[in-house]
Protein backbone atom coordinates (compact mmCIF):
# COMPACT_ATOMS: atom_id res chain seq x y z
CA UNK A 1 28.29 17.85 -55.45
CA UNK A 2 30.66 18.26 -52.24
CA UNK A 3 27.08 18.35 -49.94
CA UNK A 4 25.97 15.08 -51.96
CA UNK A 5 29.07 13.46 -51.10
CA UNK A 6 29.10 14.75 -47.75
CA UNK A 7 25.69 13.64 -46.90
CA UNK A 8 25.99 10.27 -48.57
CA UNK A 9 29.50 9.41 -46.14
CA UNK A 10 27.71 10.45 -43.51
CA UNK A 11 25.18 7.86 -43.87
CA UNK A 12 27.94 5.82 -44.74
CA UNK A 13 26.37 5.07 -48.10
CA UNK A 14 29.47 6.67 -50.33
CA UNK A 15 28.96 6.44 -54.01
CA UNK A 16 31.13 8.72 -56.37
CA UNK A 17 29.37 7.43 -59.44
CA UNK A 18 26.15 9.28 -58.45
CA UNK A 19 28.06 12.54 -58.36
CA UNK A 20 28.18 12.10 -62.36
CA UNK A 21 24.94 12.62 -63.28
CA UNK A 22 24.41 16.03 -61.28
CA UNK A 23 27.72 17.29 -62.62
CA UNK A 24 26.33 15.58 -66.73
CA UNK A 25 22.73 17.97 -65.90
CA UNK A 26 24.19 20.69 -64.04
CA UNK A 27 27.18 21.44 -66.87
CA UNK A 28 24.44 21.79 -69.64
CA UNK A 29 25.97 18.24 -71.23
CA UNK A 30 22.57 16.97 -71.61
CA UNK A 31 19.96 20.24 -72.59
CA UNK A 32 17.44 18.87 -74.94
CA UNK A 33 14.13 16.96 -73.67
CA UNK A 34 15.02 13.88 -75.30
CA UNK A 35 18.72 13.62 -73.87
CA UNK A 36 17.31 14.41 -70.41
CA UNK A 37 14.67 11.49 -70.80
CA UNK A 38 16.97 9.27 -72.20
CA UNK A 39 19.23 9.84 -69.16
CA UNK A 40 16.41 9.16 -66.81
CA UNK A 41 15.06 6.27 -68.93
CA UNK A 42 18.23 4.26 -68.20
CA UNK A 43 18.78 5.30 -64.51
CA UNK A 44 15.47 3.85 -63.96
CA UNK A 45 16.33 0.92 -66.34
CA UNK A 46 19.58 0.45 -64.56
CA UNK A 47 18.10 0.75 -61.02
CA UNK A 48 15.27 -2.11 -61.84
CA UNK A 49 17.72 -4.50 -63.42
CA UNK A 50 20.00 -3.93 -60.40
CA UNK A 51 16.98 -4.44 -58.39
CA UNK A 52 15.99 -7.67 -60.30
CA UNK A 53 19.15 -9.55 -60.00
CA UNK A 54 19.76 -8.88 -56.23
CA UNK A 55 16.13 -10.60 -55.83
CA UNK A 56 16.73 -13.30 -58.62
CA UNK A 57 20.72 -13.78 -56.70
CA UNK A 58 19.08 -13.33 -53.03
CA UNK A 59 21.51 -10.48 -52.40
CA UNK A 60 21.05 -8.75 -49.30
CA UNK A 61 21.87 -5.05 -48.69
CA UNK A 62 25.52 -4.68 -46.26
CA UNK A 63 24.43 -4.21 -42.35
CA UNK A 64 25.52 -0.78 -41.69
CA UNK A 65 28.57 -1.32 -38.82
């Protein structure tokens, strides 16, 4: 978790929220098959909707300063 975030503010790309699913997996929260593909279902369902509406919006990633 701590190299995650250390790695991630180093490229100046912090996100705390992704620090959640490492600690759900890694804490035995989720343990059967299905709860581990439902978690990965709807980060991938997540990430394409997210991906969708920046096109559909014409959102453009920040420049990195």
């Amino acid at each position: 978790m701590g190299l995650t975030t250390l790695v991630l503010t180093w490229l100046g790309l912090p996100h705390p929220p992704a620090g959640a699913t490492t600690l759900i997996i890694s804490l035995g929260i989720l343990s059967t098959p299905v709860q581990l593909a439902s978690m990965a279902g709807a980060i991938i369902l997540i990430t394409v909707v997210g991906w969708g509406l920046n096109v559909l919006l014409g959102t453009r990633p920040a420049n990195k300063t």
